[in-house]
N, C-alpha and C. Protein backbone atom coordinates (compact mmCIF):
# COMPACT_ATOMS: atom_id res chain seq x y z
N UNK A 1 -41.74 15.65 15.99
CA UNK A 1 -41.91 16.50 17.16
C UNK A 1 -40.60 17.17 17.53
N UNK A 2 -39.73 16.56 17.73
CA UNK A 2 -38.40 17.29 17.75
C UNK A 2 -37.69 18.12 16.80
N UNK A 3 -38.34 17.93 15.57
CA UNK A 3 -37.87 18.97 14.75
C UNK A 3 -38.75 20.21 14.71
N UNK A 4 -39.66 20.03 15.66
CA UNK A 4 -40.32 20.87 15.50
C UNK A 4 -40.09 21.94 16.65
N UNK A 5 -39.43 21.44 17.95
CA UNK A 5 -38.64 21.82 18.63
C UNK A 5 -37.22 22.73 18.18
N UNK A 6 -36.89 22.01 18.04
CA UNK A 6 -35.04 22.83 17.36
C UNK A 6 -35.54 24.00 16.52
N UNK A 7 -36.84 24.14 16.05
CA UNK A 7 -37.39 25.00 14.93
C UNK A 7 -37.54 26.37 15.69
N UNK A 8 -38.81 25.77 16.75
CA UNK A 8 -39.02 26.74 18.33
C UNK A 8 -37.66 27.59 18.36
N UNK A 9 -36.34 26.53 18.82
CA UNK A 9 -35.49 26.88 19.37
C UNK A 9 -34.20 27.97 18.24
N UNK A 10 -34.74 27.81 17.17
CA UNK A 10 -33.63 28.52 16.17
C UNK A 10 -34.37 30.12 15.98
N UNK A 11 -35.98 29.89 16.42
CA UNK A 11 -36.93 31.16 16.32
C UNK A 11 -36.65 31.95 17.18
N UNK A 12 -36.34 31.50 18.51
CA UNK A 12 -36.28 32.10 20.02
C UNK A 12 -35.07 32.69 19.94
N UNK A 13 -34.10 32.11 19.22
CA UNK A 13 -32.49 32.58 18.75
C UNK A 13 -32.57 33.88 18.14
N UNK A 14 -33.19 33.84 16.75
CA UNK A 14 -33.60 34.90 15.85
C UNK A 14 -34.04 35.64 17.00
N UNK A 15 -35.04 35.96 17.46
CA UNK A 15 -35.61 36.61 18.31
C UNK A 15 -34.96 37.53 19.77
N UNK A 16 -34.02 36.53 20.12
CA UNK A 16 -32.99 37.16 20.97
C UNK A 16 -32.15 38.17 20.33
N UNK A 17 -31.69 37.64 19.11
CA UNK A 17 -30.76 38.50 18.63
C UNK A 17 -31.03 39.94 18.04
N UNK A 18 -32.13 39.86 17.68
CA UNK A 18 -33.04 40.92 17.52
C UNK A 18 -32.99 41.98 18.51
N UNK A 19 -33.71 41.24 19.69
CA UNK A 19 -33.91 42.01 20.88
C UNK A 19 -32.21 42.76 21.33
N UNK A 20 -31.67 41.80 21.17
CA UNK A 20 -29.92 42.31 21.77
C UNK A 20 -29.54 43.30 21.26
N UNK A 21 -29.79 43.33 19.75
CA UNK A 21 -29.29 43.87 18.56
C UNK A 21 -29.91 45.36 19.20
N UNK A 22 -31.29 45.81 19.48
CA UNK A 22 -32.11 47.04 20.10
C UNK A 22 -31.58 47.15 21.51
N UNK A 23 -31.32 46.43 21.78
CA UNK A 23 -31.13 46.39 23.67
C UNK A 23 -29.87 46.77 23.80
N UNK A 24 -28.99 46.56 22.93
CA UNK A 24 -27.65 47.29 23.16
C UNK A 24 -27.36 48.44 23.30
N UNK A 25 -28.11 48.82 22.08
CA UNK A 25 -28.08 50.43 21.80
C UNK A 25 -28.59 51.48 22.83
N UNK A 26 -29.64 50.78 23.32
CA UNK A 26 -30.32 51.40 24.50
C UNK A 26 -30.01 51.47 25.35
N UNK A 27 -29.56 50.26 25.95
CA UNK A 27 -29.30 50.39 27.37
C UNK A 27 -28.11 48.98 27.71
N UNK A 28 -27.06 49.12 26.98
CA UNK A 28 -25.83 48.27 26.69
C UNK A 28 -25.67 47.82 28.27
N UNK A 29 -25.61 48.43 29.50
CA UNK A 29 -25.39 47.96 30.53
C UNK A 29 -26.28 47.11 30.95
N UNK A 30 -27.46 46.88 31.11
CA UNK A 30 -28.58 46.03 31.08
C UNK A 30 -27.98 44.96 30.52
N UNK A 31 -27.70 44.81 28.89
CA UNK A 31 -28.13 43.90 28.05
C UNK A 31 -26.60 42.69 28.26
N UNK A 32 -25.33 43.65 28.36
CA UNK A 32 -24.31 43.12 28.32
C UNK A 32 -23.77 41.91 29.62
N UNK A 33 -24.62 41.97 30.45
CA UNK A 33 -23.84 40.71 31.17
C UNK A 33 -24.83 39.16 30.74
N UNK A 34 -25.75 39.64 29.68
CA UNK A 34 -26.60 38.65 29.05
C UNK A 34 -25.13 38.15 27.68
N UNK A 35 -24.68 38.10 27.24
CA UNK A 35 -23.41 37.91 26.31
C UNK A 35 -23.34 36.57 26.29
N UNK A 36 -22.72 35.97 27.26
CA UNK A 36 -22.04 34.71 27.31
C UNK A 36 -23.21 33.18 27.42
N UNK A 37 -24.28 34.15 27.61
CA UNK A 37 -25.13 32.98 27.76
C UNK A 37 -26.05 32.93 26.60
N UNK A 38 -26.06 34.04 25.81
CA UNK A 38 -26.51 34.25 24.14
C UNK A 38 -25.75 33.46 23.69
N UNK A 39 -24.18 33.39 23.47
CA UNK A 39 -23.12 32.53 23.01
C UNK A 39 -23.51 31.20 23.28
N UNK A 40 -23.79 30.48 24.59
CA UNK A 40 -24.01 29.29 24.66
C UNK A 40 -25.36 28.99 24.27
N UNK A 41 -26.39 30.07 24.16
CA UNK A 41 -27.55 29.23 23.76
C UNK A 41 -27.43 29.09 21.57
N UNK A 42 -26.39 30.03 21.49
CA UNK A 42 -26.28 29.90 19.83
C UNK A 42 -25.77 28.67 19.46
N UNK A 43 -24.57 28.29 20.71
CA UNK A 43 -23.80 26.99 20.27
C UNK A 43 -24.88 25.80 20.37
N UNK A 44 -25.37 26.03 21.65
CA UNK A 44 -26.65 24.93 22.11
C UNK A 44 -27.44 24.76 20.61
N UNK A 45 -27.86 26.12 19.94
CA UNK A 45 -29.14 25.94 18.79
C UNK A 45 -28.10 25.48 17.29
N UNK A 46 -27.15 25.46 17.01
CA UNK A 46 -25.86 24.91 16.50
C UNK A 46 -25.71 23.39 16.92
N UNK A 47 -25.54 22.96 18.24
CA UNK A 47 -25.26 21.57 18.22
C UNK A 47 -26.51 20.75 17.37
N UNK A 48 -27.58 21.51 18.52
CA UNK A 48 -28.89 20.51 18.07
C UNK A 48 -29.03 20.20 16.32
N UNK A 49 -28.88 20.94 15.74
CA UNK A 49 -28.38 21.21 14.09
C UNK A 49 -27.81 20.27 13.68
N UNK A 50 -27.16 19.53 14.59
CA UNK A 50 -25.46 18.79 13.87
C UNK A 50 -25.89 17.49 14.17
N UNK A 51 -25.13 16.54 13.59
CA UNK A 51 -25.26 15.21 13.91
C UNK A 51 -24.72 14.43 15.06
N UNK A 52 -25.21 14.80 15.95
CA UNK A 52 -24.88 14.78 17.58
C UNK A 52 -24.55 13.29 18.16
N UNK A 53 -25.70 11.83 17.04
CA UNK A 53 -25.53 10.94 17.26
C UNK A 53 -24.33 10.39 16.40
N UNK A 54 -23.27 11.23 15.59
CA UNK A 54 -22.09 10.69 15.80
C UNK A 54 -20.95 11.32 16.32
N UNK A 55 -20.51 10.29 17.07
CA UNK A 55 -19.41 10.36 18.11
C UNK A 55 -18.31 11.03 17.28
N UNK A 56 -17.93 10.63 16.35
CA UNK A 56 -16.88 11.06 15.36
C UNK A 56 -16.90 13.10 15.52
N UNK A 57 -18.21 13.16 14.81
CA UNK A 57 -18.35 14.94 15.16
C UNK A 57 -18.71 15.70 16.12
N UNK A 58 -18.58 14.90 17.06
CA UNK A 58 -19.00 15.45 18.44
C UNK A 58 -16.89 15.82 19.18
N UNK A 59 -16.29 14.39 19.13
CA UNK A 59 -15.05 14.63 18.89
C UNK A 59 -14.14 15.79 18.62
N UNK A 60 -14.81 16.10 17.27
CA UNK A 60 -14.48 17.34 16.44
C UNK A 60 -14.60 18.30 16.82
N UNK A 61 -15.99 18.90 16.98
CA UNK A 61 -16.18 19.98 17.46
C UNK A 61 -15.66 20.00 19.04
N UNK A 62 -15.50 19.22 19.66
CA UNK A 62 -14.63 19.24 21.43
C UNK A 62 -13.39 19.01 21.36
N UNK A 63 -12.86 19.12 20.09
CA UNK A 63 -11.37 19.19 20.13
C UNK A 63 -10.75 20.71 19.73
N UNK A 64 -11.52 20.92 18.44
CA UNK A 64 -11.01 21.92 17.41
C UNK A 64 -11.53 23.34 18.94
N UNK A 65 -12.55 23.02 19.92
CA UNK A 65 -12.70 24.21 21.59
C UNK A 65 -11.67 24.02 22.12
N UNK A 66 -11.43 22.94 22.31
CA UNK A 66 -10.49 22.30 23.44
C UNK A 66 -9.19 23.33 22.82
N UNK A 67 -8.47 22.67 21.62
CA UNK A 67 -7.31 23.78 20.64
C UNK A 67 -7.17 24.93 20.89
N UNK A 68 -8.45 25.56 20.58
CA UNK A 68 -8.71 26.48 20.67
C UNK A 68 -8.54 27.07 21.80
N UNK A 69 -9.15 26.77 22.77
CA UNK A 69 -8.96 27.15 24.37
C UNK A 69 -6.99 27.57 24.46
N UNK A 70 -6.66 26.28 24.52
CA UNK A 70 -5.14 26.19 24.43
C UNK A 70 -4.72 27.45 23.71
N UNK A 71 -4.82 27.87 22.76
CA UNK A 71 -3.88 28.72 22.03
C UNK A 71 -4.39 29.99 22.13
N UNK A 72 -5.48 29.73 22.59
CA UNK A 72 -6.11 31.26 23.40
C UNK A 72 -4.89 31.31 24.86
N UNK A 73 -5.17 30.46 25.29
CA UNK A 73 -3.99 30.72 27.10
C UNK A 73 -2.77 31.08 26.54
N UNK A 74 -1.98 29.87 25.30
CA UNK A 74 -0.76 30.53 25.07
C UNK A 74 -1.04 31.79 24.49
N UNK A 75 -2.10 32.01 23.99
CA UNK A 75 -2.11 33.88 23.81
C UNK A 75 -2.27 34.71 24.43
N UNK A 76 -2.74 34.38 25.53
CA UNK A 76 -3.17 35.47 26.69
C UNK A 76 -1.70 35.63 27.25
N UNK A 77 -1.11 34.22 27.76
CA UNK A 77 0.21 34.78 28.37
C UNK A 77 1.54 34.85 27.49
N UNK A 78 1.72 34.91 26.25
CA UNK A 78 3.02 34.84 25.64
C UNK A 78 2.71 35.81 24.81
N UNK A 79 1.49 36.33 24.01
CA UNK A 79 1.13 37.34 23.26
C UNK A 79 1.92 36.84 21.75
N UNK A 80 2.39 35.51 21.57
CA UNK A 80 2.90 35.65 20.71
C UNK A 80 2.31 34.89 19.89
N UNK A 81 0.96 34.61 19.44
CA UNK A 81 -0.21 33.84 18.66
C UNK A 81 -1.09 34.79 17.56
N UNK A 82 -1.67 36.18 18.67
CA UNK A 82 -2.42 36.91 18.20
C UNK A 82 -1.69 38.54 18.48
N UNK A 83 -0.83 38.58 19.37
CA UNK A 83 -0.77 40.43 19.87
C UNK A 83 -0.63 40.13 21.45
N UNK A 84 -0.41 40.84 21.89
CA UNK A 84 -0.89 41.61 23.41
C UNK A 84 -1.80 41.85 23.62
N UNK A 85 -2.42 40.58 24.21
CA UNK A 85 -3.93 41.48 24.63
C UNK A 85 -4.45 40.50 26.03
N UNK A 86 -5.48 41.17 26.41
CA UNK A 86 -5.88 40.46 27.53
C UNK A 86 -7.39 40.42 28.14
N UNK A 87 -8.42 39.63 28.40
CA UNK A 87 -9.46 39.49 28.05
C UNK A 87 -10.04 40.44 29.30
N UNK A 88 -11.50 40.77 29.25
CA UNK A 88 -12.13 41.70 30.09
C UNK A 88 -13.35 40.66 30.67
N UNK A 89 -13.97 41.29 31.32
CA UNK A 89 -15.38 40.36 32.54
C UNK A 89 -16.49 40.11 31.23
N UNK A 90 -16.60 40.84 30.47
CA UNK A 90 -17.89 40.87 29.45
C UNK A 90 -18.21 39.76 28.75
N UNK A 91 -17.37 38.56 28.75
CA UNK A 91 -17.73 36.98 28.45
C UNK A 91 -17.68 36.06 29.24
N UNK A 92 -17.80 36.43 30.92
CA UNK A 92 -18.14 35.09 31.72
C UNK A 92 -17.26 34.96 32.34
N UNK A 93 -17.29 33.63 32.84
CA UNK A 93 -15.99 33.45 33.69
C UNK A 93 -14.98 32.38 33.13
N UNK A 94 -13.75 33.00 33.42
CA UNK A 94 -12.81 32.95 33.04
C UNK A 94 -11.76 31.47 33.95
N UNK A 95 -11.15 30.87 33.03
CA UNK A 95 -10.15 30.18 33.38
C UNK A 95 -8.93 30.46 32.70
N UNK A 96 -7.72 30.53 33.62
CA UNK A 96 -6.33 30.67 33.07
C UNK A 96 -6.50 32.08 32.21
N UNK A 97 -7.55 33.25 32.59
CA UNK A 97 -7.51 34.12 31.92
C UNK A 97 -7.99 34.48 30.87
N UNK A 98 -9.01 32.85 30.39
CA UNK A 98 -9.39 33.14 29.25
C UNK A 98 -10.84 32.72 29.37
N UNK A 99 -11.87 33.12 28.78
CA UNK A 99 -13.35 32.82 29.02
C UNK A 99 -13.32 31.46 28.55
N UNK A 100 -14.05 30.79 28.93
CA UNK A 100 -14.67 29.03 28.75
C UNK A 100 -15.68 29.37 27.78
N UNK A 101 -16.57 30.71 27.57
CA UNK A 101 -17.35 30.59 26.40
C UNK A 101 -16.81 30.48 25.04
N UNK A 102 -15.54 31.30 25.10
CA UNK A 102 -15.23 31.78 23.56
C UNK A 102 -14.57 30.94 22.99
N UNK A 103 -13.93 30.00 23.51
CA UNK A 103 -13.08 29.13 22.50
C UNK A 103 -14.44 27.73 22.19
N UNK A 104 -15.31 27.97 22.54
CA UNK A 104 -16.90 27.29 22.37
C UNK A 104 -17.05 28.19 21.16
N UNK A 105 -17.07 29.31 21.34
CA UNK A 105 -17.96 30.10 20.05
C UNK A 105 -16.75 30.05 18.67
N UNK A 106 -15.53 30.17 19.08
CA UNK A 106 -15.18 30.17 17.89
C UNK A 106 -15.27 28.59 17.34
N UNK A 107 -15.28 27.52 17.89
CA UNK A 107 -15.48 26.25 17.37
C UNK A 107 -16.58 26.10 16.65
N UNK A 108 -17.62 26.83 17.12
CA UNK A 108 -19.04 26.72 16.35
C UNK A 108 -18.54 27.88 14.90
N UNK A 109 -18.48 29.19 14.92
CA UNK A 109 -18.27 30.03 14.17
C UNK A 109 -16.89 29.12 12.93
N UNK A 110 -15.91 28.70 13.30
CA UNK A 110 -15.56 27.26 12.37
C UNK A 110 -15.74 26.83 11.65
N UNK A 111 -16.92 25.79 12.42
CA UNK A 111 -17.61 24.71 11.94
C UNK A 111 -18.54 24.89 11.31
N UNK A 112 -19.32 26.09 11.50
CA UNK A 112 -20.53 26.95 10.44
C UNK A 112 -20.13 27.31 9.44
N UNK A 113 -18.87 28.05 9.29
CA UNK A 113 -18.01 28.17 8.18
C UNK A 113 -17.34 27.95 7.38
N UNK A 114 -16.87 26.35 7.81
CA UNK A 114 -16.82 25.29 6.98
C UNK A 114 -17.85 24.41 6.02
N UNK A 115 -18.54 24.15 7.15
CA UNK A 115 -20.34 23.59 6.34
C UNK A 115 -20.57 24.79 5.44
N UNK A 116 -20.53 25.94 5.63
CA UNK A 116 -21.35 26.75 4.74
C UNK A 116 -20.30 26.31 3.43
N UNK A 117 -19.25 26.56 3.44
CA UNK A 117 -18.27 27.07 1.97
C UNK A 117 -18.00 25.69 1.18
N UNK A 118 -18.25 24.64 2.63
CA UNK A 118 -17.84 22.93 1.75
C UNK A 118 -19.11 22.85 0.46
N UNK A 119 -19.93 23.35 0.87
CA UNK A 119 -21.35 23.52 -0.25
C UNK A 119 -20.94 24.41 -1.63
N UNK A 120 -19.72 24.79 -1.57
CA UNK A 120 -18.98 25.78 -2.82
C UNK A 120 -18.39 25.36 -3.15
N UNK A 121 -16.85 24.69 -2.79
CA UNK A 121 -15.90 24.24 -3.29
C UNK A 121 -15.70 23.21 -2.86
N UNK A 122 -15.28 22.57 -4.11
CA UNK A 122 -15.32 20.64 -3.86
C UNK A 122 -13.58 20.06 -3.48
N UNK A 123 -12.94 21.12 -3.22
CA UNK A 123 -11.56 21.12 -2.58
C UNK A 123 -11.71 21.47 -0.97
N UNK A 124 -11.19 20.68 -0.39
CA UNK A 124 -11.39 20.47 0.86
C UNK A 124 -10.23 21.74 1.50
N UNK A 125 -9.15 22.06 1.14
CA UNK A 125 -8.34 22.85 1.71
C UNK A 125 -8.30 24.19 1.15
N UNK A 126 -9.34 24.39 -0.15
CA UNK A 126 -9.43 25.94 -0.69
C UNK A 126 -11.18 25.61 0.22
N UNK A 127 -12.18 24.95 0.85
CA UNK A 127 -12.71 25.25 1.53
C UNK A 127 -12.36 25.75 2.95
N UNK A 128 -11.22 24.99 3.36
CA UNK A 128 -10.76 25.14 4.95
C UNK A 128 -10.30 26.91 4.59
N UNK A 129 -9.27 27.38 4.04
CA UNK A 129 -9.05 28.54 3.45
C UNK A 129 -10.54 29.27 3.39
N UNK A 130 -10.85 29.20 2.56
CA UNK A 130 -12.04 30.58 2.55
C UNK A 130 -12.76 30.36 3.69
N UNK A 131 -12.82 28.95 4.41
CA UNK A 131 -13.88 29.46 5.65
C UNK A 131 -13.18 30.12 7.12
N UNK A 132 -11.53 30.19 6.96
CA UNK A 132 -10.57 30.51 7.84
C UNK A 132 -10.90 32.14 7.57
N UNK A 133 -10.23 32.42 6.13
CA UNK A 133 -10.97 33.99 5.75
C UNK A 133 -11.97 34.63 6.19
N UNK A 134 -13.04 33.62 6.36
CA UNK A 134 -14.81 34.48 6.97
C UNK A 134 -15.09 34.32 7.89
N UNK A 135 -14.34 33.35 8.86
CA UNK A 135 -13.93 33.25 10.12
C UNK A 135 -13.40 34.74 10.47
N UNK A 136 -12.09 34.67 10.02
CA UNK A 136 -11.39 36.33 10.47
C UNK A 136 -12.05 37.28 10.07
N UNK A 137 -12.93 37.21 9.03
CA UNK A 137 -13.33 38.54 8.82
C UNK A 137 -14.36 39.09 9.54
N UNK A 138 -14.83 38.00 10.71
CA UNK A 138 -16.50 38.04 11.45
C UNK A 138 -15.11 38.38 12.69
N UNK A 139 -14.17 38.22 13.02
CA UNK A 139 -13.36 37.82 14.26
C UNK A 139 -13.28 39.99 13.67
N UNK A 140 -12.62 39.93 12.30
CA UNK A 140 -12.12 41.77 12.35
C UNK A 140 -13.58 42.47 12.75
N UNK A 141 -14.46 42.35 12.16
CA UNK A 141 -15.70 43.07 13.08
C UNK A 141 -15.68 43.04 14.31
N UNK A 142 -16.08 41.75 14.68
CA UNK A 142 -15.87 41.93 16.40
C UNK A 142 -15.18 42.52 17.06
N UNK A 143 -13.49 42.87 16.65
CA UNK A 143 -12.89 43.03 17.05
C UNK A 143 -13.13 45.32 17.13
N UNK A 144 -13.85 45.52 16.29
CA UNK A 144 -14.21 47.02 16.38
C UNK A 144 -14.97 46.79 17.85
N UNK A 145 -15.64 46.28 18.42
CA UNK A 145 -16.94 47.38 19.09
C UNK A 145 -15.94 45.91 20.61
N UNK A 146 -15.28 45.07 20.32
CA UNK A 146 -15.24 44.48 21.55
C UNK A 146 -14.57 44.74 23.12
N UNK A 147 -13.75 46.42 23.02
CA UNK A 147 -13.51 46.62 23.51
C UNK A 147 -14.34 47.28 24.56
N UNK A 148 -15.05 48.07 23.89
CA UNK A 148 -16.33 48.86 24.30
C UNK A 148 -17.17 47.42 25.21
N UNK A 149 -17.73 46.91 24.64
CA UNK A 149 -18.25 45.46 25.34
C UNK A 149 -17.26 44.60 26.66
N UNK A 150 -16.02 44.96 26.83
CA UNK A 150 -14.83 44.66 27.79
C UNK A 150 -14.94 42.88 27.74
N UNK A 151 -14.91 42.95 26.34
CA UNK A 151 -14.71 41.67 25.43
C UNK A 151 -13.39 41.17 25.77
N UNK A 152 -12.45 42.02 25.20
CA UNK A 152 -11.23 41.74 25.03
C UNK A 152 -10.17 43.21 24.65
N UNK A 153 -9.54 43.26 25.47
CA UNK A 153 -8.33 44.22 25.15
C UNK A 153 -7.19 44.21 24.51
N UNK A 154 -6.52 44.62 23.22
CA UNK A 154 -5.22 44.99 22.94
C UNK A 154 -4.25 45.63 23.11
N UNK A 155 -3.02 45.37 23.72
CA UNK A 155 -2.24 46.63 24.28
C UNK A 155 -2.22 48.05 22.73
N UNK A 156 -2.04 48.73 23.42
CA UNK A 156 -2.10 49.70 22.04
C UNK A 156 -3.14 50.01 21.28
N UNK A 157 -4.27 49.32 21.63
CA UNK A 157 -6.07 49.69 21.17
C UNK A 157 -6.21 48.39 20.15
N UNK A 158 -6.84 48.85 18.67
CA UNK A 158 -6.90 47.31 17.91
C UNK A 158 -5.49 47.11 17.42
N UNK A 159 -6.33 45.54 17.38
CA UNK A 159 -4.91 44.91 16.98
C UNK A 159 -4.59 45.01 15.52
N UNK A 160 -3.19 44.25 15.91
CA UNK A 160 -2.33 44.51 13.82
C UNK A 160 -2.81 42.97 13.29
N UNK A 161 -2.09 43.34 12.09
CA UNK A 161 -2.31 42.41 11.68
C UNK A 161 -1.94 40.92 11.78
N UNK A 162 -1.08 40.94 12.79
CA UNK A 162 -0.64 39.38 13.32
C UNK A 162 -1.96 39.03 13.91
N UNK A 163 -2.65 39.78 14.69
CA UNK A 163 -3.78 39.09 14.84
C UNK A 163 -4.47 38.23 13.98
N UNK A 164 -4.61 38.56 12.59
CA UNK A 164 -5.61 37.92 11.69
C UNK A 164 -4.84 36.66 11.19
N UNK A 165 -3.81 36.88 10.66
CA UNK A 165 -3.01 36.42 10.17
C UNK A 165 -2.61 35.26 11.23
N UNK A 166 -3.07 35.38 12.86
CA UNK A 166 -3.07 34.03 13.47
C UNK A 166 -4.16 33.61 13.47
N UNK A 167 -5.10 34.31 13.43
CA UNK A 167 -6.69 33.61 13.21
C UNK A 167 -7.00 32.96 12.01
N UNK A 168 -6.08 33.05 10.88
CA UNK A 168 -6.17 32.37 9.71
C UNK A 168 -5.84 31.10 9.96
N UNK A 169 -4.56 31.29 10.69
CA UNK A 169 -3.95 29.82 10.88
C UNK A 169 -4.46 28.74 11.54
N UNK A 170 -4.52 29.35 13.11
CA UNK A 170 -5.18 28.86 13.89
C UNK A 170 -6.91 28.42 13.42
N UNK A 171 -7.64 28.60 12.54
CA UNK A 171 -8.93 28.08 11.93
C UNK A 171 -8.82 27.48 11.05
N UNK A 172 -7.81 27.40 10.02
CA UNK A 172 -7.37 26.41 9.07
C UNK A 172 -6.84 25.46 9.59
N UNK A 173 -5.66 25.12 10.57
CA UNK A 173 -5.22 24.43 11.05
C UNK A 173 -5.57 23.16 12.37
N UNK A 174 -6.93 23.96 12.85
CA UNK A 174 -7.39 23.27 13.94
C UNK A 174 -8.38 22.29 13.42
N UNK A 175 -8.89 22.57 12.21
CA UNK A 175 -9.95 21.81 11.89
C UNK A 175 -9.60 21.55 10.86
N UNK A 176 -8.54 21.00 10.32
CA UNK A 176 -7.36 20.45 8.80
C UNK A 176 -7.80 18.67 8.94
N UNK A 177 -7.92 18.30 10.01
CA UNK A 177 -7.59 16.76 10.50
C UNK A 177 -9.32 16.19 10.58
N UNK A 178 -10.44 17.32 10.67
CA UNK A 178 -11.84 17.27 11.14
C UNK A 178 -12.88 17.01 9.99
N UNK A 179 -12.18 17.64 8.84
CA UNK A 179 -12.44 18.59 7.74
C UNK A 179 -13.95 17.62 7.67
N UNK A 180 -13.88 16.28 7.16
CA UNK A 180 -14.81 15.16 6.34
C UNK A 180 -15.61 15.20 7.41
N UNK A 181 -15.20 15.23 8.65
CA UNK A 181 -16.73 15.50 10.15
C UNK A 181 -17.58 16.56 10.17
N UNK A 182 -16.50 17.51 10.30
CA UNK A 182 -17.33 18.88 10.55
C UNK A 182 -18.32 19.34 9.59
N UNK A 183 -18.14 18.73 7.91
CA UNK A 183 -18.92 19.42 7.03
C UNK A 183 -20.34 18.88 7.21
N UNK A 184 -20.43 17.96 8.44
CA UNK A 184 -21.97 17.64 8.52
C UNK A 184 -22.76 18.05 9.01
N UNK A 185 -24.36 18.14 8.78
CA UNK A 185 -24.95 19.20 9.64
C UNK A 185 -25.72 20.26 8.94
N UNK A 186 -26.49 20.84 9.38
CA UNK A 186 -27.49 22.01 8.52
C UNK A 186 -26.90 22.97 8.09
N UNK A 187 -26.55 23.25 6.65
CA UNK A 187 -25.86 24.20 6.40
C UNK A 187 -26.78 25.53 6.13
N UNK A 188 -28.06 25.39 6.04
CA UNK A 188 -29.30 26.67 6.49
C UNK A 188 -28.80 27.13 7.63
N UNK A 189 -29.04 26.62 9.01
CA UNK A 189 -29.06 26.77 10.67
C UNK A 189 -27.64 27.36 10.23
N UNK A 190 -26.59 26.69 9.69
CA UNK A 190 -25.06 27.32 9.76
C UNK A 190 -24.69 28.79 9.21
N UNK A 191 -26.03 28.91 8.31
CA UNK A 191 -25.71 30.09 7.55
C UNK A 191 -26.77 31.36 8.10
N UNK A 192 -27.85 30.71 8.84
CA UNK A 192 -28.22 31.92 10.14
C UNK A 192 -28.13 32.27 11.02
N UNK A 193 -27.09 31.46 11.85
CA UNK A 193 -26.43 32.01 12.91
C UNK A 193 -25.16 32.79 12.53
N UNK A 194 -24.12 32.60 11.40
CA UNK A 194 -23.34 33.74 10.64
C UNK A 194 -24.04 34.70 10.63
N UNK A 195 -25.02 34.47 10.42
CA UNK A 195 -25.55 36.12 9.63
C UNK A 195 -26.29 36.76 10.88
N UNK A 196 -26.81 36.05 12.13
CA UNK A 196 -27.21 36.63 13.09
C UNK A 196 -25.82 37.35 13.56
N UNK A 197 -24.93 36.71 13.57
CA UNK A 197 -23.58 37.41 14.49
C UNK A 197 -23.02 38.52 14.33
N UNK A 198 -22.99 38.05 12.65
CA UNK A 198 -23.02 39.11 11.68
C UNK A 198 -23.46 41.18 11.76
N UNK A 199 -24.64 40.66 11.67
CA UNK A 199 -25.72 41.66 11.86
C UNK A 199 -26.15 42.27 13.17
N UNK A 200 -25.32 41.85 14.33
CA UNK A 200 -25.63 41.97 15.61
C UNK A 200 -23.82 42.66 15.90
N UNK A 201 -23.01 42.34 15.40
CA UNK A 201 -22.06 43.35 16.05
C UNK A 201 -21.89 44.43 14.92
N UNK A 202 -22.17 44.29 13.61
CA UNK A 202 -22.53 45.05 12.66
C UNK A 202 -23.19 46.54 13.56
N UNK A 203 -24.21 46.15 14.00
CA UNK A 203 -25.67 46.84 14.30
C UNK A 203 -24.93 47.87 15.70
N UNK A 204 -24.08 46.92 16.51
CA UNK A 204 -23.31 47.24 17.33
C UNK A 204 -22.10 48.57 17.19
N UNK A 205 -21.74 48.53 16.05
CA UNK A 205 -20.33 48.55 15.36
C UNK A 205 -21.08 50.31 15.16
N UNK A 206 -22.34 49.85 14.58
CA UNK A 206 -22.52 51.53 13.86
C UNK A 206 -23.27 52.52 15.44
N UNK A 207 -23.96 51.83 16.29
CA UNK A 207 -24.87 52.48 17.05
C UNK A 207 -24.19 52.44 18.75
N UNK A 208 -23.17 51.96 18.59
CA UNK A 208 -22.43 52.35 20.26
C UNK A 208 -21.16 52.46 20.12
């Protein structure tokens, strides 16, 4: 019965994203203060996915946010992590300047990306590597249409390449110590919420 639930709940996901994906284009002001709570219901349809009854990866994933959070603040105020930049209303509310959703989403976006690539390579640190890579490379999309969305701002418009080049680090590095936890978990569910995110600022990217 409960799997038959989480099933409901990964459909209703698909289904949102869909709708967002049309609803943007149309009528982006409508759709956009819905954002942050799409984010938490993806992480929500992501946890349920994972092996929740151990403590060990529950740990994991509330540390590698927690990190995350952190080096988001030292980025917001020192600029010296990612660039100059500074976040906008379009992900919720904010502590120390920085949204409480997003260092949630990139922990999930991670941890999906790890599970997906640990299924490729049987090297644990050329997995952490390529899933740091498809990490940044879903972070360089976003980073086209997120201004428009008042996602996040860069002084000077998009950012350089220190940006990526800290998002490499910072995703290899936060989850280096996790690696044998995090790879547990549905790596299907891990590989359709990528591709929902995917395909939704994609969709974004070409039509606003």
């Amino acid at each position: 019965m409960l799997k038959k639930y989480k099933s409901y709940l990964l459909y209703f996901l698909i289904l949102v994203y869909v709708s967002g994906s049309i609803g943007f284009v149309v009528n982006p002001a409508f759709f956009s203060p819905f954002t942050p709570y799409t984010l938490l219901l993806t992480c929500f349809v992501f946890l349920i996915h994972s092996p929740l009854a151990d403590k060990k990866f529950l740990i994991a994933f509330f540390s590698i946010a927690f990190l995350g959070f952190i080096i988001e603040v030292i980025g917001v105020k020192t600029g010296l992590v990612f660039g100059k930049y500074s976040y906008g209303d379009g992900l919720g509310i904010k502590l120390l300047e920085v949204p409480l959703i997003i260092s949630v989403n990139w922990a999930m976006l991670i941890c999906a990306g790890i599970r997906i690539v640990s299924g490729l390579f049987s090297n644990g640190k050329i997995a952490l590597l390529v899933a740091a890579l498809l990490v940044t490379l879903i972070d360089l999309l976003i980073e086209q249409v997120a201004p428009k969305l008042d996602f996040w701002h860069f002084e000077g418009g998009l950012p350089g390449l220190h940006n990526y080049l800290g998002w490499i680090g910072v995703a290899f590095f936060t989850s280096y110590f996790f690696y044998p936890t995090i790879i547990k978990g549905n790596q299907s569910v891990s590989l359709i919420i990528l591709i929902l995110q995917i395909i939704f600022f994609t969709s974004l990217f070409i039509f606003i």
